[in-house]
N, C-alpha and C. Protein backbone atom coordinates (compact mmCIF):
# COMPACT_ATOMS: atom_id res chain seq x y z
N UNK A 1 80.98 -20.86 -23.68
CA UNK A 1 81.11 -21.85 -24.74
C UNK A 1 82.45 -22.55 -24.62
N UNK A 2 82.26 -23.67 -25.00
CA UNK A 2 83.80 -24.86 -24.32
C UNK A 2 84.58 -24.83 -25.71
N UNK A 3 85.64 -24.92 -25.38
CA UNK A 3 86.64 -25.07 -26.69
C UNK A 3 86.70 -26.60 -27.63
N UNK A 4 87.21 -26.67 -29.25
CA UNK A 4 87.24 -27.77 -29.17
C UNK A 4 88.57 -28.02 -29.69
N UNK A 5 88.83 -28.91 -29.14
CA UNK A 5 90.46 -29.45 -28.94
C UNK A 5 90.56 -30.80 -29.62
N UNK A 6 91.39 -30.59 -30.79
CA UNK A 6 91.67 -31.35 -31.86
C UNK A 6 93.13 -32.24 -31.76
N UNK A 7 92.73 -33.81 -31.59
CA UNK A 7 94.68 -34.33 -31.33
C UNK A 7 94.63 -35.38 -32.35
N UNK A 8 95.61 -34.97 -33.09
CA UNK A 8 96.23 -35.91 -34.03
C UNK A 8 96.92 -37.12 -33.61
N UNK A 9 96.69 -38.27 -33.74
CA UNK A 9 97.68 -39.55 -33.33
C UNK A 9 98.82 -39.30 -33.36
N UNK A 10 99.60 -40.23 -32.70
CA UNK A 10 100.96 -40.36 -32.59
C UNK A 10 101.27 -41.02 -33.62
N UNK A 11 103.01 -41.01 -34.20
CA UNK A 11 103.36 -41.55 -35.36
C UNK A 11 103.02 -43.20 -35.25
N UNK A 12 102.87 -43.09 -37.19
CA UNK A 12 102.84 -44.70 -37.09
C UNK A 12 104.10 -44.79 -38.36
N UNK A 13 104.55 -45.88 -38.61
CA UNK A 13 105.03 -46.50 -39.77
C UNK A 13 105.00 -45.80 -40.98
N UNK A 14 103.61 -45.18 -41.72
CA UNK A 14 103.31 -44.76 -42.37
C UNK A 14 103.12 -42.96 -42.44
N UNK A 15 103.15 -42.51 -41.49
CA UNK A 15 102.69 -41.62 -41.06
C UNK A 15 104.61 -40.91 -41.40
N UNK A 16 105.35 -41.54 -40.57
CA UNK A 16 107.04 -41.15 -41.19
C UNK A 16 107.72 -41.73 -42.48
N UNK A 17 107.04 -42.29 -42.97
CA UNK A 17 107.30 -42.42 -44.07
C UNK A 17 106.30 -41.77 -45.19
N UNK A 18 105.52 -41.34 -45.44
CA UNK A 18 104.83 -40.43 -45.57
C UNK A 18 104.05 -40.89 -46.89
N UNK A 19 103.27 -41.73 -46.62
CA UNK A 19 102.53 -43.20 -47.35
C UNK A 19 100.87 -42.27 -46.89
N UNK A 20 99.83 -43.06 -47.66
CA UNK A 20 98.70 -42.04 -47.37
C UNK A 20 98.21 -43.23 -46.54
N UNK A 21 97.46 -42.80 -45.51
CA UNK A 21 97.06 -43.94 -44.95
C UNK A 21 95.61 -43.85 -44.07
N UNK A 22 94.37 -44.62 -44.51
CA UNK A 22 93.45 -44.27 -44.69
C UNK A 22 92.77 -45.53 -43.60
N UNK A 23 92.49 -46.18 -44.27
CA UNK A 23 91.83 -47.56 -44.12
C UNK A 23 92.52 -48.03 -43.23
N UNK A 24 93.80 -48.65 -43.52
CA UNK A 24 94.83 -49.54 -43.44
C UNK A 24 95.40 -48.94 -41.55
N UNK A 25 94.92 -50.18 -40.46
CA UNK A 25 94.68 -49.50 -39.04
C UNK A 25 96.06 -50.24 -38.51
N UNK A 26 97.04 -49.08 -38.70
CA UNK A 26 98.45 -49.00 -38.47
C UNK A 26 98.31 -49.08 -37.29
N UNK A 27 99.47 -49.79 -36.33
CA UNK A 27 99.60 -49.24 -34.80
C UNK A 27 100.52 -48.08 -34.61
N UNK A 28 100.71 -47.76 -33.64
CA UNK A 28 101.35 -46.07 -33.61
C UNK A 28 103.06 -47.35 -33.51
N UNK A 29 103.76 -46.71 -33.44
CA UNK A 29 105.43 -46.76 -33.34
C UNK A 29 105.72 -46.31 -31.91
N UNK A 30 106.61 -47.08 -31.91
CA UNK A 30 107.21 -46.66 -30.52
C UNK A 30 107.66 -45.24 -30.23
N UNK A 31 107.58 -43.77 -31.58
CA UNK A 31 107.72 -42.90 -31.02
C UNK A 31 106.63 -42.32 -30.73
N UNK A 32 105.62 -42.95 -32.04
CA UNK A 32 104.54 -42.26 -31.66
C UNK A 32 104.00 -42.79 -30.00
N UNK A 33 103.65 -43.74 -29.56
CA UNK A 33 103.36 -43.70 -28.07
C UNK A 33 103.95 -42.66 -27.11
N UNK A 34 105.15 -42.48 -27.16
CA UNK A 34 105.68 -41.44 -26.76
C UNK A 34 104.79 -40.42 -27.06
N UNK A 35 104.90 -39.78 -28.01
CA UNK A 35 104.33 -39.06 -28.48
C UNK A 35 102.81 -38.65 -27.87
N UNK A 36 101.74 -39.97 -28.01
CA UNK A 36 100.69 -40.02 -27.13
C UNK A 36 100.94 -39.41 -25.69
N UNK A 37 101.85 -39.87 -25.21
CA UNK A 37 101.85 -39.83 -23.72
C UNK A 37 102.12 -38.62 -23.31
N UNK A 38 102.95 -37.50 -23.89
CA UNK A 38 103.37 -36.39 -23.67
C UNK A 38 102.35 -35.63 -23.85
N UNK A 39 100.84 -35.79 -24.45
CA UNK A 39 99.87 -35.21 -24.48
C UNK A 39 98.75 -35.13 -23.60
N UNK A 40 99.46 -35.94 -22.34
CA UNK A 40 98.91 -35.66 -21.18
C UNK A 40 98.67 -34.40 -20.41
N UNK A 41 99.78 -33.68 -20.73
CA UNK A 41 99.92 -32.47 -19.47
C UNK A 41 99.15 -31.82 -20.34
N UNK A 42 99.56 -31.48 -21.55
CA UNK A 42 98.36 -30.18 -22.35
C UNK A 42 96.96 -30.35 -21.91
N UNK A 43 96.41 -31.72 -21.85
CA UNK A 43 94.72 -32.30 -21.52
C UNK A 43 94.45 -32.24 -20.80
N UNK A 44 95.20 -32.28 -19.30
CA UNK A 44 95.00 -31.99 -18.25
C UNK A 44 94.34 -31.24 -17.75
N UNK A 45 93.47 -30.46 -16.35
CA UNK A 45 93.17 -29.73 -15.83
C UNK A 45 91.72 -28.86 -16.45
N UNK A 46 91.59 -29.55 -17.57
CA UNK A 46 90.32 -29.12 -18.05
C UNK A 46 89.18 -30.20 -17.72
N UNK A 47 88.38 -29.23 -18.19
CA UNK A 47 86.74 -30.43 -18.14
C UNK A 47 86.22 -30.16 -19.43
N UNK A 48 85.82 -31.84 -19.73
CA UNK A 48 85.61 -32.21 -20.66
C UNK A 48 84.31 -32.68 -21.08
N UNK A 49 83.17 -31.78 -21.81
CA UNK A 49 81.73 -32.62 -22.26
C UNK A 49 81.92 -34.03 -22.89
N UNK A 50 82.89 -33.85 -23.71
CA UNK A 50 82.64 -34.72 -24.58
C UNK A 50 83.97 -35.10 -25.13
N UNK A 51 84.41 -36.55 -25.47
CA UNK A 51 85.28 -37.03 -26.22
C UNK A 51 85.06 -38.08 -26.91
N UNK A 52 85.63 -37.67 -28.06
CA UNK A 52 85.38 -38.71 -29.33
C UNK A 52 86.52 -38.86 -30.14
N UNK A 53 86.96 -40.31 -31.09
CA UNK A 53 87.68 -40.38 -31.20
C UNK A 53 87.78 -41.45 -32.73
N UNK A 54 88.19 -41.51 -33.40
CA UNK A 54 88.18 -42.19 -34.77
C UNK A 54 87.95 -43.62 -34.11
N UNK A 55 87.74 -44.22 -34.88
CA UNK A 55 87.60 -45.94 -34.35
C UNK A 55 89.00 -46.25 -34.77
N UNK A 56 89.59 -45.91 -35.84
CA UNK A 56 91.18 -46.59 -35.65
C UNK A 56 91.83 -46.36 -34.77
N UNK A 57 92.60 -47.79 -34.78
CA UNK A 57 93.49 -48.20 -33.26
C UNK A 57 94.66 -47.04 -33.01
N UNK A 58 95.17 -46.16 -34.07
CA UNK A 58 96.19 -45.64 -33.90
C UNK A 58 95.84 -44.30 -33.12
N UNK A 59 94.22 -43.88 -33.21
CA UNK A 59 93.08 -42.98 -32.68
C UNK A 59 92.81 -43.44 -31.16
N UNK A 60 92.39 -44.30 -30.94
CA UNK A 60 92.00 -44.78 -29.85
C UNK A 60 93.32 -44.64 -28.87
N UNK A 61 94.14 -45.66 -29.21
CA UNK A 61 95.06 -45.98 -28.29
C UNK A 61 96.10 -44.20 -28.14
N UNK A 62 95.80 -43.86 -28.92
CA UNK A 62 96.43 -41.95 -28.29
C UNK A 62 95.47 -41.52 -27.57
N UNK A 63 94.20 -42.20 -27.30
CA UNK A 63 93.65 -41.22 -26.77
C UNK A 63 93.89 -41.73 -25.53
N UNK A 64 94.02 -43.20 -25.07
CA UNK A 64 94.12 -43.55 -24.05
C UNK A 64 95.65 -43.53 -23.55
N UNK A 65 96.59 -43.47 -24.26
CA UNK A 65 97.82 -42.76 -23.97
C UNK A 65 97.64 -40.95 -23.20
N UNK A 66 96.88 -40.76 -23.87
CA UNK A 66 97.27 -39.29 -23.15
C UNK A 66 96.17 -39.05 -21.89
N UNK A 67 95.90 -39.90 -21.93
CA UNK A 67 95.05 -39.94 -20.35
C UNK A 67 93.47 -39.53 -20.80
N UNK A 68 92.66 -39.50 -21.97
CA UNK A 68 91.36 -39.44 -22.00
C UNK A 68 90.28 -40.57 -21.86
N UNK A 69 89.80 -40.49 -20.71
CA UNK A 69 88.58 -41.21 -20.57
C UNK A 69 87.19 -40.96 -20.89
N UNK A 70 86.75 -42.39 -21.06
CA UNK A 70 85.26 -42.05 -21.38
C UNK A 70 84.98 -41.84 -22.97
N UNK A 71 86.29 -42.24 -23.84
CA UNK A 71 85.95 -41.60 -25.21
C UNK A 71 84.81 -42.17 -25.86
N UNK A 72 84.35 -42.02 -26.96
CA UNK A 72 83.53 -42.59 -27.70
C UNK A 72 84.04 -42.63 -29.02
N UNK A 73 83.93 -44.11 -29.75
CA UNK A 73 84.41 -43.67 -31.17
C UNK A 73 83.35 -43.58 -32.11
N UNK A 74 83.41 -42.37 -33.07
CA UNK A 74 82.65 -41.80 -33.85
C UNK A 74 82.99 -42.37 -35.47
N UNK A 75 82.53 -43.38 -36.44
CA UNK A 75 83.18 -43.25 -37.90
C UNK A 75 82.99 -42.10 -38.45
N UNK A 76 82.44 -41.29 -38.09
CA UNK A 76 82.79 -39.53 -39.17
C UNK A 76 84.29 -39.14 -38.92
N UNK A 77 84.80 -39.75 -37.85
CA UNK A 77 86.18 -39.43 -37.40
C UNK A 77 87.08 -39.36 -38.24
N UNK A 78 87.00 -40.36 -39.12
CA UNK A 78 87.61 -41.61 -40.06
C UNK A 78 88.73 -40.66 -40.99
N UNK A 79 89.62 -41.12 -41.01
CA UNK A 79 90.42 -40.36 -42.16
C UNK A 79 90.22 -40.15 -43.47
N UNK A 80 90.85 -39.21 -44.30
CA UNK A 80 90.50 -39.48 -45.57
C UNK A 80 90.18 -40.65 -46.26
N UNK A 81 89.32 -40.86 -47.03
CA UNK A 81 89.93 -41.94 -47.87
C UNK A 81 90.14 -41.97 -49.35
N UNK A 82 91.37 -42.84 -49.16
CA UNK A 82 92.14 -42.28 -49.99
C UNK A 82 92.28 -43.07 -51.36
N UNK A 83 91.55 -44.04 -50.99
CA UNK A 83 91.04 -44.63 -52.51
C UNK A 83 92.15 -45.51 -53.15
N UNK A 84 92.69 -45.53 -54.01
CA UNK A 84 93.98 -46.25 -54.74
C UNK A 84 95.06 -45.84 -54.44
N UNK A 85 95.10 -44.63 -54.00
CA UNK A 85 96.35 -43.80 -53.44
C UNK A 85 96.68 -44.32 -51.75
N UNK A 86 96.06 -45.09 -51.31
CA UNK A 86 96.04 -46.18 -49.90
C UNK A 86 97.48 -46.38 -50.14
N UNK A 87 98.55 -46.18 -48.69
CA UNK A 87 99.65 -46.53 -48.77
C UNK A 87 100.87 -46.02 -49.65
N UNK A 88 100.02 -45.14 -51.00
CA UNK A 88 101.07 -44.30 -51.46
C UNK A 88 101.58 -43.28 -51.07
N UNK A 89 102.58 -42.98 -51.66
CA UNK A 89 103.44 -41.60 -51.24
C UNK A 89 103.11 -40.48 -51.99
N UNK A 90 103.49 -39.63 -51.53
CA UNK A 90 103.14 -38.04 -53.10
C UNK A 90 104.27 -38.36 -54.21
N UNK A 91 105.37 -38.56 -53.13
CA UNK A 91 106.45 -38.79 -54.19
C UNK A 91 106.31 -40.06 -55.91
N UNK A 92 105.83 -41.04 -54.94
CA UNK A 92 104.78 -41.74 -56.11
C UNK A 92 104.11 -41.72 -56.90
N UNK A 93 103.09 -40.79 -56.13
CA UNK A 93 102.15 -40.41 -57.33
C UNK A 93 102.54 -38.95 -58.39
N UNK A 94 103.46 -38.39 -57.89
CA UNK A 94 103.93 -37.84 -58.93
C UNK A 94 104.51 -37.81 -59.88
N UNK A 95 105.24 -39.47 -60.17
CA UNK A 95 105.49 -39.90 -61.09
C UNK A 95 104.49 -40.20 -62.35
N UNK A 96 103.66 -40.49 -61.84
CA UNK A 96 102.42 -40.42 -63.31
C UNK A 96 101.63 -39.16 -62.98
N UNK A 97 101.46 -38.36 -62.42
CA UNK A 97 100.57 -37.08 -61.98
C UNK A 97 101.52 -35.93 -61.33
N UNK A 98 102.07 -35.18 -61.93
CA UNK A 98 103.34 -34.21 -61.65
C UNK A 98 102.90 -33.33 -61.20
N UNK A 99 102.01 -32.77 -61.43
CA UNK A 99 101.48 -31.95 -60.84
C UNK A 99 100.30 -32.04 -59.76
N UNK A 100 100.01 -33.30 -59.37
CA UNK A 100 99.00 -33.82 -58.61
C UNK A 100 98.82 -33.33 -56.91
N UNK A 101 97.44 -32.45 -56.46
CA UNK A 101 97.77 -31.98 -54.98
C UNK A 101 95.92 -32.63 -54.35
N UNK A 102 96.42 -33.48 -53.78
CA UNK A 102 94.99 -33.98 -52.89
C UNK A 102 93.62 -32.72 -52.61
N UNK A 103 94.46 -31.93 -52.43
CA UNK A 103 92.92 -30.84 -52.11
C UNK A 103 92.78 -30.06 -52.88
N UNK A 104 93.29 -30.24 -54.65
CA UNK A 104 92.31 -30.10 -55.53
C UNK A 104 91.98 -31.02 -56.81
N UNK A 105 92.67 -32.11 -56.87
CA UNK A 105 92.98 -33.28 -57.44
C UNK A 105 91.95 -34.20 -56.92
N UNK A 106 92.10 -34.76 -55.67
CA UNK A 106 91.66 -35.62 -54.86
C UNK A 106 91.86 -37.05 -55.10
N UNK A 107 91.30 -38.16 -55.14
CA UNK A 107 91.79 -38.83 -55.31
C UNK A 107 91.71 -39.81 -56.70
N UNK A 108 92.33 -41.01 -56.89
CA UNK A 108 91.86 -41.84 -58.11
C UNK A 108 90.25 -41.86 -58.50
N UNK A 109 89.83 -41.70 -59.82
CA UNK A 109 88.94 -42.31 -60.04
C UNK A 109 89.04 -44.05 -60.46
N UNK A 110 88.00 -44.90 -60.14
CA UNK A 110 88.03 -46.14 -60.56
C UNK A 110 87.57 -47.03 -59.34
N UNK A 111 87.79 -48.38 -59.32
CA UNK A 111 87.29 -49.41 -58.36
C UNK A 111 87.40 -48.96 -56.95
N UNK A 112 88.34 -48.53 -56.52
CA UNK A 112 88.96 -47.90 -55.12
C UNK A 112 88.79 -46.27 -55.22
N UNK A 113 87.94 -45.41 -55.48
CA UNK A 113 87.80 -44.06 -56.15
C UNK A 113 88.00 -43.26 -54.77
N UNK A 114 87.50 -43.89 -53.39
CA UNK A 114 88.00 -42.74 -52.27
C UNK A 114 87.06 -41.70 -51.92
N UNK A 115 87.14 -40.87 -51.61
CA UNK A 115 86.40 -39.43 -51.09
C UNK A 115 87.10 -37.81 -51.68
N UNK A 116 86.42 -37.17 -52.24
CA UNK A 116 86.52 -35.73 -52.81
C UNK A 116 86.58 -34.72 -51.56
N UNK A 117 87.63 -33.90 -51.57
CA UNK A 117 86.95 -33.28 -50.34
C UNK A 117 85.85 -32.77 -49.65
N UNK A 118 84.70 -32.56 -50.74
CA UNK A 118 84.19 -32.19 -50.42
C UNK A 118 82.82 -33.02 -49.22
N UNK A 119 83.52 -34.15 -50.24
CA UNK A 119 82.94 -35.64 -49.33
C UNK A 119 83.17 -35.46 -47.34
N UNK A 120 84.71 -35.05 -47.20
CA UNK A 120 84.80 -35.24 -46.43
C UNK A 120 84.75 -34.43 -45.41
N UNK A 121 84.16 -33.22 -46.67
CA UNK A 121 83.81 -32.11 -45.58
C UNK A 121 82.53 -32.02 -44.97
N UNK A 122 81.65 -32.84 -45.87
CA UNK A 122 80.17 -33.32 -45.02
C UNK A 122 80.61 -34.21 -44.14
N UNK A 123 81.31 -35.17 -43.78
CA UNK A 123 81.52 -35.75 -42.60
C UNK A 123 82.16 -35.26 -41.61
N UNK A 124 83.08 -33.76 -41.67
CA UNK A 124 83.42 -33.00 -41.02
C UNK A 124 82.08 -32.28 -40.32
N UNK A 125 81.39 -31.87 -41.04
CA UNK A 125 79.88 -30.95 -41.01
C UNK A 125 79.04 -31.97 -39.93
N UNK A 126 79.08 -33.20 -40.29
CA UNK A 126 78.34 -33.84 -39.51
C UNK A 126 79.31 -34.08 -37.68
N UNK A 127 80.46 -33.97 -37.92
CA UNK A 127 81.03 -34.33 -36.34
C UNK A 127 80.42 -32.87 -35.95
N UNK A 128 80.84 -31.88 -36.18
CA UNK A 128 80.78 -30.05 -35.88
C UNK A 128 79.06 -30.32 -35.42
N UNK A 129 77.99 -30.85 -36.16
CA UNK A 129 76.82 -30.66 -35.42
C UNK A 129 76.67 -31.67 -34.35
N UNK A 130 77.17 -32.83 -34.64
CA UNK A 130 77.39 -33.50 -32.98
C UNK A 130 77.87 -33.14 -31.91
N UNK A 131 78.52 -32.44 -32.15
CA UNK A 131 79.56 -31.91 -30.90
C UNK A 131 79.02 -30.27 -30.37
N UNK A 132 77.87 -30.01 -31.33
CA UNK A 132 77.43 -28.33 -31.55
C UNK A 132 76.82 -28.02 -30.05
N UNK A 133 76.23 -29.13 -29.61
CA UNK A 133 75.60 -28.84 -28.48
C UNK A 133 76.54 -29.19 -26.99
N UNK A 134 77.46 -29.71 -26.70
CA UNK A 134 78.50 -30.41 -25.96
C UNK A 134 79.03 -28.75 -25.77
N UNK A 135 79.38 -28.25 -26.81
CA UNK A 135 80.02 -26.87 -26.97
C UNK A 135 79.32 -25.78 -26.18
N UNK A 136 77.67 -26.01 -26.68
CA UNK A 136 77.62 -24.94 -26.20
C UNK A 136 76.78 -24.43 -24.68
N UNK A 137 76.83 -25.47 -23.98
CA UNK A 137 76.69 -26.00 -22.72
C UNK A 137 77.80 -25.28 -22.20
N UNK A 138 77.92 -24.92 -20.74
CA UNK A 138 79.24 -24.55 -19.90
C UNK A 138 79.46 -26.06 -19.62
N UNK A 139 79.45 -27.38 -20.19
CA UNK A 139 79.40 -28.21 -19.01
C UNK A 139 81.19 -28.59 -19.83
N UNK A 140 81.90 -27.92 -20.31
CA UNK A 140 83.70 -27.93 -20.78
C UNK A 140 83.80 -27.82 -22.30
N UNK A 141 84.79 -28.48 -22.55
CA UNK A 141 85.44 -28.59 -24.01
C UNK A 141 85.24 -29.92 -24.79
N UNK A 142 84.93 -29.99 -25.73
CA UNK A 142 85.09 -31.27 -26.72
C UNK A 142 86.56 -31.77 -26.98
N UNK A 143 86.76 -32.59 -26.62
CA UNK A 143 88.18 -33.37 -27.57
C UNK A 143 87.74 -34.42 -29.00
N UNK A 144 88.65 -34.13 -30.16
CA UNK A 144 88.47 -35.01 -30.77
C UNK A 144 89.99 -35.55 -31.17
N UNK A 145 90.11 -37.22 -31.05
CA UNK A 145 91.11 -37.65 -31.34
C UNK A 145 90.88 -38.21 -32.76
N UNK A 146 91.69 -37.79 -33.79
CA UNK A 146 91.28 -38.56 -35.11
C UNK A 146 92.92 -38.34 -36.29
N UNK A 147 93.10 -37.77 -37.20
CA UNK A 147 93.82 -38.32 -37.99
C UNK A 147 94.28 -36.64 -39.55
N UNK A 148 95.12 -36.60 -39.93
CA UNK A 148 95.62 -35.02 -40.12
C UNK A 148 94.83 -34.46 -40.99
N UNK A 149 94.71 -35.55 -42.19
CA UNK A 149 94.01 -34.71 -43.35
C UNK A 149 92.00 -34.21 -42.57
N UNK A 150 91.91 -35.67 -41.92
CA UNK A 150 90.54 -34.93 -41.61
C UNK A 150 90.54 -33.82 -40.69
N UNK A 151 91.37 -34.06 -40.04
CA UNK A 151 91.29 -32.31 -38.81
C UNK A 151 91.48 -31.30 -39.60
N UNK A 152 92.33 -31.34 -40.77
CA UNK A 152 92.66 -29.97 -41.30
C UNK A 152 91.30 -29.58 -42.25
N UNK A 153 90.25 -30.66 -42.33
CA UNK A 153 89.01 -30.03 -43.35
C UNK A 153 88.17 -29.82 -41.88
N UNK A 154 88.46 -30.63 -40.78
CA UNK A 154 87.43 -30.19 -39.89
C UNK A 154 87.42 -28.81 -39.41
N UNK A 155 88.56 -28.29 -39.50
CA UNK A 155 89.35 -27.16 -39.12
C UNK A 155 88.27 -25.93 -39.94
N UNK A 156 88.85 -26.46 -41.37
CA UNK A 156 88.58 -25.37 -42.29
C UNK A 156 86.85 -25.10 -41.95
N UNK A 157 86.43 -26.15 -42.06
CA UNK A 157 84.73 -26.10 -42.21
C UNK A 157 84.18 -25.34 -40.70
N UNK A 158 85.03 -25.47 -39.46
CA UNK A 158 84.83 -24.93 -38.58
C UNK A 158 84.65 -23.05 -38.50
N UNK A 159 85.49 -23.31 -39.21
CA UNK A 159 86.02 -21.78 -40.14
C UNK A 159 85.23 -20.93 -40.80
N UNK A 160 84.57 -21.49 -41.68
CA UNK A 160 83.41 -21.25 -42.49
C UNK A 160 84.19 -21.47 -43.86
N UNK A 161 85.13 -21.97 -43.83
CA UNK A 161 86.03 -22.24 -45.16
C UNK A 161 85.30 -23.36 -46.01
N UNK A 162 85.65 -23.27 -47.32
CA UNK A 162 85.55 -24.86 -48.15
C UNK A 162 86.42 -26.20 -47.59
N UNK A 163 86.05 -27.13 -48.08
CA UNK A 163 86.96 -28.14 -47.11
C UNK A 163 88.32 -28.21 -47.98
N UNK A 164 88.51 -28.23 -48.96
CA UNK A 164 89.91 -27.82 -49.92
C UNK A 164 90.90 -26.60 -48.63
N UNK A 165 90.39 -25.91 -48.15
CA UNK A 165 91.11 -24.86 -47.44
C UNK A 165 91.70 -25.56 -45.96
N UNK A 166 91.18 -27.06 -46.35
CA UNK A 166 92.24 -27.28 -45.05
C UNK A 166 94.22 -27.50 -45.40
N UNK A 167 94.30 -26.90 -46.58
CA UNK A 167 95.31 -27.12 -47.12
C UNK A 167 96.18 -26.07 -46.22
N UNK A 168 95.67 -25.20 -45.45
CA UNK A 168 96.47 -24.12 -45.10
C UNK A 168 96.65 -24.60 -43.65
N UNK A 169 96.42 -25.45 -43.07
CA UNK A 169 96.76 -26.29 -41.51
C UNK A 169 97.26 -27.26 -41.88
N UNK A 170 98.66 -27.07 -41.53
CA UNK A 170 99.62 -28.16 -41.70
C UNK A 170 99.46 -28.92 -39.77
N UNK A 171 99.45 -30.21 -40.34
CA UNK A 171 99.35 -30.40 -38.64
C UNK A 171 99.90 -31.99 -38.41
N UNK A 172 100.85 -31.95 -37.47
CA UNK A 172 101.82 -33.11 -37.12
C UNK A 172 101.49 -33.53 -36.34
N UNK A 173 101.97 -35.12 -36.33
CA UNK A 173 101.92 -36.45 -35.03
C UNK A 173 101.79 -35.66 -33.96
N UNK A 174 100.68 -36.17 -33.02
CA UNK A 174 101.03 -35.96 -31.57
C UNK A 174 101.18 -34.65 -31.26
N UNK A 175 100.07 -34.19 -31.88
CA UNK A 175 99.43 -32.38 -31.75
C UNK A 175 98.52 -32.29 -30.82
N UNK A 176 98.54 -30.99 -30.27
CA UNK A 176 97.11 -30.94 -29.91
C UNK A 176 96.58 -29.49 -30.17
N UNK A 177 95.91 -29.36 -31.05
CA UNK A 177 95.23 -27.82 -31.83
C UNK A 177 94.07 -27.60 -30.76
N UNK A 178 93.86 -26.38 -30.52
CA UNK A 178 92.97 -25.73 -30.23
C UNK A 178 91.70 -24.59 -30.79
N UNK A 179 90.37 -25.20 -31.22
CA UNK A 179 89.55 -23.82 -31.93
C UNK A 179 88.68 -23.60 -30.64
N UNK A 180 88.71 -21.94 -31.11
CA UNK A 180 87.82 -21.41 -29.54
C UNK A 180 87.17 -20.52 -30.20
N UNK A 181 86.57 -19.18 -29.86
CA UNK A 181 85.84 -18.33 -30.38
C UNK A 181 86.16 -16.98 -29.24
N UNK A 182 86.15 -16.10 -30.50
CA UNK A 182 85.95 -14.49 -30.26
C UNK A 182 84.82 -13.90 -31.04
N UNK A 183 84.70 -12.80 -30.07
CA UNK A 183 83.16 -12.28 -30.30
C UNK A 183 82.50 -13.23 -31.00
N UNK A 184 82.05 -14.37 -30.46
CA UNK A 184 80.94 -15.29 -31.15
C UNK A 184 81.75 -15.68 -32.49
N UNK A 185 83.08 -15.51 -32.97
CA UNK A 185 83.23 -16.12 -33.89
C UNK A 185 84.27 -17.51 -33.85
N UNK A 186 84.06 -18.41 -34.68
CA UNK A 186 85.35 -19.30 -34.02
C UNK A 186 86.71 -19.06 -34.91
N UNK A 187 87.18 -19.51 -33.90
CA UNK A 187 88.75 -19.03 -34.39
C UNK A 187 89.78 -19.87 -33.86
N UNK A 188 91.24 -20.32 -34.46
CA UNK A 188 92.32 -20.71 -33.95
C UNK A 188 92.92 -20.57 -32.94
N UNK A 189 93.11 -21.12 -31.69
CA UNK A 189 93.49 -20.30 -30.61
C UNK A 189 95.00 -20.80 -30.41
N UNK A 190 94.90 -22.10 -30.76
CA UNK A 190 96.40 -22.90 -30.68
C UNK A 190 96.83 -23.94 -31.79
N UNK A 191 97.81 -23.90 -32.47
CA UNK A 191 98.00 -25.01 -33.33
C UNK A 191 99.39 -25.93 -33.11
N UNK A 192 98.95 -27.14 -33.58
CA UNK A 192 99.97 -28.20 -33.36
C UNK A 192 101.00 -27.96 -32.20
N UNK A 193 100.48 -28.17 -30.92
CA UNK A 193 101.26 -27.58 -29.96
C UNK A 193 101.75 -29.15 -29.33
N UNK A 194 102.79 -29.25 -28.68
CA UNK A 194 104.09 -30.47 -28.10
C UNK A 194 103.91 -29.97 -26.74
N UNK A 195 104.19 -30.76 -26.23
CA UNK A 195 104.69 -30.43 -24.76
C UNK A 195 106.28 -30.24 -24.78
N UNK A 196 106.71 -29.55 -23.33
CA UNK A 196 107.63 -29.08 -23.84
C UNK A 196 109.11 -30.31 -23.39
């Protein structure tokens, strides 16, 4: 059974300044490219069934920074969304919501209302059965290039967790996580790993 290997974009604008950013198809920053590119050597040397990758540009273009060909972009990829909270900060929204935490809060209700996690853990559910068979072929590993909050529910749901429990994978620019499996179960094998 092939591993699946999870890479977070490289920084954008928003991403260091720490703005929610959903919709809104940032280009990466000149560190984040960097960033992309150094995620070459980790990708390397494996074989790959399958790669897929958010349709945002900040998704794509890491993937083709770090040397993956052949991707495909998937919209289940898609980042949270984040509804009215688009472009805000926590620090922001804790000015009217003090106690306010995305994975159990979620987002605004109203015109721009966004996705519940649990929303986005069926679109997590749905990449995991696309990719279910890619996996379990000897023919390699899945890559998915996409964006933090959704890897960390894709994570959880991989898990057998609720999608709220991706609160416990913290995961930075220009990562590349690894889930694999023991005795038939899946499990974490590597997280948010840099080159060195």
């Amino acid at each position: 059974m092939g591993d699946l290997l999870l890479v977070r974009h490289g920084e954008t604008e928003w991403s260091l300044s720490g703005q929610h950013t959903s919709r809104t198809d940032l280009p990466l920053t000149q560190r984040g490219e960097e960033q992309a590119k150094l995620l070459a050597p980790l990708l390397t040397g494996r074989t790959y069934a399958q790669v897929l990758t958010s349709p945002l540009g900040r998704a794509v273009r890491t993937a083709e920074l770090a040397g993956l060909t052949g991707a495909e972009a998937d919209p289940d990829l898609h980042e949270w969304d984040y509804g009215g909270y688009e472009g805000v900060t926590t620090a922001e929204i804790h000015r009217s919501r003090p106690h306010w935490d995305l994975w159990t809060d979620g987002v605004p209700p109203g015109a721009s209302p966004g996705e519940s996690p649990e929303e986005v853990g069926r679109r997590a559910d749905r990449v995991l059965e696309r990719v279910a068979p890619a996996l379990a072929r000897d023919g390699g590993d899945v890559v998915l290039v996409a964006h933090g909050h959704f890897l960390r529910v894709l994570t959880a749901r991989r898990l057998g967790l609720p999608p709220a429990e991706g609160r416990l994978f913290q995961l930075a620019t220009g990562t590349v996580s690894r889930l694999s499996t023991e005795h038939d179960r899946p499990v974490v094998a590597e997280w948010n790993t840099r080159a060195a």
